[in-house]
Protein backbone atom coordinates (compact mmCIF):
# COMPACT_ATOMS: atom_id res chain seq x y z
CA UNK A 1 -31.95 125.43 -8.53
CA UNK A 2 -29.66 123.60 -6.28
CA UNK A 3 -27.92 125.34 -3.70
CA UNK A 4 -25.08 127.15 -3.47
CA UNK A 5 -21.71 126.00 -1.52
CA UNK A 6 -22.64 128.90 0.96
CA UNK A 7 -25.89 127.72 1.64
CA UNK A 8 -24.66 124.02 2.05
CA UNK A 9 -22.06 125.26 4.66
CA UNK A 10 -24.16 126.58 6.37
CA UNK A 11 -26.70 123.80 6.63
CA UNK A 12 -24.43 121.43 7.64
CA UNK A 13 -23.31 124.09 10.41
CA UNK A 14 -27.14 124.15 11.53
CA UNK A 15 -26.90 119.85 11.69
CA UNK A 16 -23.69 120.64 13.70
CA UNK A 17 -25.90 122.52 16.82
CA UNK A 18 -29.14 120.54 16.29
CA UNK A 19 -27.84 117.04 16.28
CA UNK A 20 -26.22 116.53 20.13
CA UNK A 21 -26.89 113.61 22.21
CA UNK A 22 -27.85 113.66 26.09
CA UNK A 23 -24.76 111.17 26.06
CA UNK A 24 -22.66 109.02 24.39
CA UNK A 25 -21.38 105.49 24.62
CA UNK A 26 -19.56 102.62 23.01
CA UNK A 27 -23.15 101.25 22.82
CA UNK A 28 -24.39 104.51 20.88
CA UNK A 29 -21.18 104.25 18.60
CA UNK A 30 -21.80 100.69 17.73
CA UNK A 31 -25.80 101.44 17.23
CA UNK A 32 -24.64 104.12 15.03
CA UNK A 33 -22.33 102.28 13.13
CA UNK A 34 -24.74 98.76 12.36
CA UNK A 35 -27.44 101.74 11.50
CA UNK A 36 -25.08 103.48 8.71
CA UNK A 37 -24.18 99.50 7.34
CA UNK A 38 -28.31 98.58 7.16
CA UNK A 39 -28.94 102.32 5.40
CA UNK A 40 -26.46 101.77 3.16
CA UNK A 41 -26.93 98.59 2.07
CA UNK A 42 -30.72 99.79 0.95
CA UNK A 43 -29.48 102.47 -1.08
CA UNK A 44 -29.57 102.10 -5.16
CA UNK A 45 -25.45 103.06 -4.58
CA UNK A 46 -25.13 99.76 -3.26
CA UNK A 47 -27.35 97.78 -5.25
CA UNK A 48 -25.15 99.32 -8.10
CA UNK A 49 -21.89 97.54 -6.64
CA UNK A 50 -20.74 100.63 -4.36
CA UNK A 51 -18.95 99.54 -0.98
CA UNK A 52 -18.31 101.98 1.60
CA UNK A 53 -15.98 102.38 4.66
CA UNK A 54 -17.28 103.34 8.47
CA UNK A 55 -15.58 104.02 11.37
CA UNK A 56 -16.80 105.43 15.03
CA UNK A 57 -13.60 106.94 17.32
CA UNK A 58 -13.25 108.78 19.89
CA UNK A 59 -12.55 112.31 19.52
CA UNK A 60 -8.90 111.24 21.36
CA UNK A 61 -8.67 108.55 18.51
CA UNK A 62 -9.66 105.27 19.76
CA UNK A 63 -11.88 103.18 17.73
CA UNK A 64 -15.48 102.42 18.66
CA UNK A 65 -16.81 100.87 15.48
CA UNK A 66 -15.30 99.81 11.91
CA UNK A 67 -16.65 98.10 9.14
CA UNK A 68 -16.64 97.64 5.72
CA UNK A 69 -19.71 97.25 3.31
CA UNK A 70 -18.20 95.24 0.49
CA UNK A 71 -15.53 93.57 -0.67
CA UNK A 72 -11.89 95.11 -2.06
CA UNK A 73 -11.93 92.64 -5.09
CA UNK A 74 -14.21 90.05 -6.98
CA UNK A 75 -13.08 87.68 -9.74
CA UNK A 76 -14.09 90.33 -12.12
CA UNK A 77 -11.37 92.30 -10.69
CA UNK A 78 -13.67 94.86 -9.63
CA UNK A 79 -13.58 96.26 -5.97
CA UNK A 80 -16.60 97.34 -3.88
CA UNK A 81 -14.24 99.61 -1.80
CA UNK A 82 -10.07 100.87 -2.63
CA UNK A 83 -6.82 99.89 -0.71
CA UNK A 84 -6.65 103.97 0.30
CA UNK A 85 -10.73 103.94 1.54
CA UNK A 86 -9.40 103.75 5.06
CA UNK A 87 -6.62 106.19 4.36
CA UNK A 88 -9.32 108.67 3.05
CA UNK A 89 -11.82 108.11 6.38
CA UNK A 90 -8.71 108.87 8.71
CA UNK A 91 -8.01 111.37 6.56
CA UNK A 92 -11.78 113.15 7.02
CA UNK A 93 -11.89 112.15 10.81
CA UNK A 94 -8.68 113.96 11.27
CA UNK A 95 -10.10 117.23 9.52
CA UNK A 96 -12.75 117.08 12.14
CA UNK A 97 -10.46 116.63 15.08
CA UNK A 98 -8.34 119.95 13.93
CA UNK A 99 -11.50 122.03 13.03
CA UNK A 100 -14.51 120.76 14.95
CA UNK A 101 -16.38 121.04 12.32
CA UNK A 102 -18.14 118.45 9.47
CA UNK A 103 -16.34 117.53 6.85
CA UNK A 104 -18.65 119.16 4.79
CA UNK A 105 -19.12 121.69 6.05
CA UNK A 106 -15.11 122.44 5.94
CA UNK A 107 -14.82 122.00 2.14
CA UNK A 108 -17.83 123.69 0.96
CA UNK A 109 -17.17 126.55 2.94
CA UNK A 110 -13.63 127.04 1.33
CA UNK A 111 -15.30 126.38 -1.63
CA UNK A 112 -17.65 129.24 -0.63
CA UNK A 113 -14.91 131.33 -0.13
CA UNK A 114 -12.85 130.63 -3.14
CA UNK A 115 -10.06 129.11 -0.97
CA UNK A 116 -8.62 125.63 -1.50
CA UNK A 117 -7.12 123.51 1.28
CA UNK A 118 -3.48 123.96 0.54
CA UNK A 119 -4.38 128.03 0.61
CA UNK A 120 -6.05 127.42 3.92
CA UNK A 121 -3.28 125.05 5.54
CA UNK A 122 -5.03 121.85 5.47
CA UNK A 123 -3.64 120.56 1.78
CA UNK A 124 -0.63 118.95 4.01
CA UNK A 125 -0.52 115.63 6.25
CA UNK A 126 -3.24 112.99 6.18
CA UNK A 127 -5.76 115.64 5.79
CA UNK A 128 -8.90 114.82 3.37
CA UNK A 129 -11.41 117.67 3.04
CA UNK A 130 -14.31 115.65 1.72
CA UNK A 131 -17.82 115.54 3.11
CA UNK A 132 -18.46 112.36 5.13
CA UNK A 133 -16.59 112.63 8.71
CA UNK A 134 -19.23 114.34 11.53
CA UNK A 135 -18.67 115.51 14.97
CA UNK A 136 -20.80 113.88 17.62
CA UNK A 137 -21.38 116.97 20.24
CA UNK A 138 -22.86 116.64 24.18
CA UNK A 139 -25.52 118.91 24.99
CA UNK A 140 -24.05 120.37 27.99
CA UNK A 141 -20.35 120.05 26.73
CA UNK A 142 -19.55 122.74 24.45
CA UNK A 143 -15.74 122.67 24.43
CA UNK A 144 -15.38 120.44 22.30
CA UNK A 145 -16.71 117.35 20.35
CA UNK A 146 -16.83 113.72 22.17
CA UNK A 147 -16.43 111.53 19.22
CA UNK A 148 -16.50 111.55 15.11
CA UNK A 149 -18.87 109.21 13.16
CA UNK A 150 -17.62 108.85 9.25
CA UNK A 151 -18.19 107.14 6.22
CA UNK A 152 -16.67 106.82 3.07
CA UNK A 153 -18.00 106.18 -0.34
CA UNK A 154 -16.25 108.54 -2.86
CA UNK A 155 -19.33 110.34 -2.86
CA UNK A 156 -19.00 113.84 -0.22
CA UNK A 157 -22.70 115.09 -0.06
CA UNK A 158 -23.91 111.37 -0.26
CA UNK A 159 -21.60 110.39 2.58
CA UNK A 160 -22.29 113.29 4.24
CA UNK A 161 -26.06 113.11 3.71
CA UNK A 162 -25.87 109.64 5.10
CA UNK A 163 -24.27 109.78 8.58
CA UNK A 164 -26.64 113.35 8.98
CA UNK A 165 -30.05 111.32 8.49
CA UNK A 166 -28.68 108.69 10.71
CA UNK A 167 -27.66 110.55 13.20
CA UNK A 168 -30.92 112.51 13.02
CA UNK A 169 -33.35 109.31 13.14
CA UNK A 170 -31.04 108.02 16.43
CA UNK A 171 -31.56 110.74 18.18
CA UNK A 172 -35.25 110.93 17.68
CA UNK A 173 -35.70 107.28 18.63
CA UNK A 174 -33.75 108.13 21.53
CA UNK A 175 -36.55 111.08 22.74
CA UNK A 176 -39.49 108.53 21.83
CA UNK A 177 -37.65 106.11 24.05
CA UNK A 178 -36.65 108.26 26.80
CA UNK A 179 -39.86 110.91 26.63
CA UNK A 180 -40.08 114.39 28.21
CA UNK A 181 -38.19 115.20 31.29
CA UNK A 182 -40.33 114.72 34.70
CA UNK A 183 -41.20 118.30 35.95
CA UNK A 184 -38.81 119.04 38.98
CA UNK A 185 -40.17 121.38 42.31
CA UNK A 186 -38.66 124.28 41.89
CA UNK A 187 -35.96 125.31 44.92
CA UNK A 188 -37.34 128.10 47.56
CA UNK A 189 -37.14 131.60 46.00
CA UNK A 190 -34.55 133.93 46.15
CA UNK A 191 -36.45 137.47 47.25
CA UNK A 192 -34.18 139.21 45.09
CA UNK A 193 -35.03 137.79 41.96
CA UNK A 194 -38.48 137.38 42.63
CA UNK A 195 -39.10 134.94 40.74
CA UNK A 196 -41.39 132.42 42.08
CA UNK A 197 -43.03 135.46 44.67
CA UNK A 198 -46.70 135.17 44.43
CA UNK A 199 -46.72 138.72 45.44
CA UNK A 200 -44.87 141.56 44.78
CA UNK A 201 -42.23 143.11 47.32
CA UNK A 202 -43.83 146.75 48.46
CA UNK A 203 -41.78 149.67 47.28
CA UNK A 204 -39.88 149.73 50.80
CA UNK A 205 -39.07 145.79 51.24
CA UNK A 206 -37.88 145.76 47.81
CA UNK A 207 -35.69 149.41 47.62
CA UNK A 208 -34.48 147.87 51.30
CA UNK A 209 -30.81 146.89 51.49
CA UNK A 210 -29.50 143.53 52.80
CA UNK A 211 -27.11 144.01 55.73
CA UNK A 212 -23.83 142.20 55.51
CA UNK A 213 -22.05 140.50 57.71
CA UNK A 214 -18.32 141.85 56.56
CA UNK A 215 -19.73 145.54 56.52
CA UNK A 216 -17.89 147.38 59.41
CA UNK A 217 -19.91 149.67 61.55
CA UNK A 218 -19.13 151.93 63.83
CA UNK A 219 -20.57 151.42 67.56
CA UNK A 220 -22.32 154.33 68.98
């Protein structure tokens, strides 16, 4: 049985928190980018004739990669990609920039809730609630997202499914690369926490209280 809107939303929430780099750089974004073009062009969607759009920016908006995988028109008169593709990516990257949140993950969990966008605010402006656009999170920066890798197909869960598994295989190649961290010597103890004490603090040392130095006391 496939799943259920809910249960997608909340996957792609769970990609959200596992999927955060150490750091991130125009390097990463470009990387990402040539990763997403090579992937895609080895799909059957492609060898079928489908382009597809991709674009790394900063979370403030400046661009850090942009491609296209195909062409907008052949003799046939048949397009790989549509004039409005790039209207449609902006359109996703700016859904992640108001929310903080996937693409997908945004319209599957109105669709989870029985809400469409216009009931929810975002039906307005150059906002496009398809699957596809994903924030790119720090580890130690949880404010707010650093940058936004999308792509744009027509299809949301293949999009979205796309820039995930990248994402995912990058960051493992980057822990292969970089390894575990080197164990660091711990700092001298604090006696109050007692946490690196190889022995325990006797009833009186511990119960005794540290004198301070702004404590007023009377002089006999």
């Amino acid at each position: 049985m496939a799943p259920s809107d809910a249960e997608l939303a909340t996957q792609a929430l769970s990609e959200e928190g596992n999927f955060r780099f150490p750091s991130f750089t125009a390097s990463d974004a470009v990387t990402l980018g040539l990763s997403l073009r090579k992937r895609f062009r080895g799909t059957s969607r492609h060898v079928k004739g489908k382009g597809l759009v991709i674009s790394v920016q900063s979370i403030a908006g400046h661009t850090l990669f942009a491609c296209t995988v195909g062409d907008l028109g052949h003799g046939s008169g048949i397009g790989d990609v549509s004039m409005d593709s790039w209207t449609c990516i902006e359109g996703m990257v700016s859904v992640v920039r108001r929310t903080g949140h996937s693409s997908f993950y945004v319209e599957k969990g109105m669709s989870a809730m029985g809400k469409t966008p216009k009931q929810l605010g975002m039906g307005q402006g150059e906002l496009r609630v398809n699957g596809g656009a994903f924030p790119i999170w720090l580890e130690n920066a949880p404010c707010c997202p650093i940058a936004v890798v999308a792509c744009y197909s027509g299809s949301s869960q293949d999009d979205h499914n796309l820039v995930v598994s990248t994402i995912r295989d990058y960051l493992n190649k980057l822990a292969r690369e970089t390894g575990p961290p080197a164990p660091t010597m711990p700092m001298e103890a604090n006696r109050e926490s007692r946490e690196w004490l190889t022995d325990p603090l006797g009833p009186s040392e511990h119960n005794r209280r540290t004198d301070s130095p702004f404590e007023h006391r009377e002089q006999p």
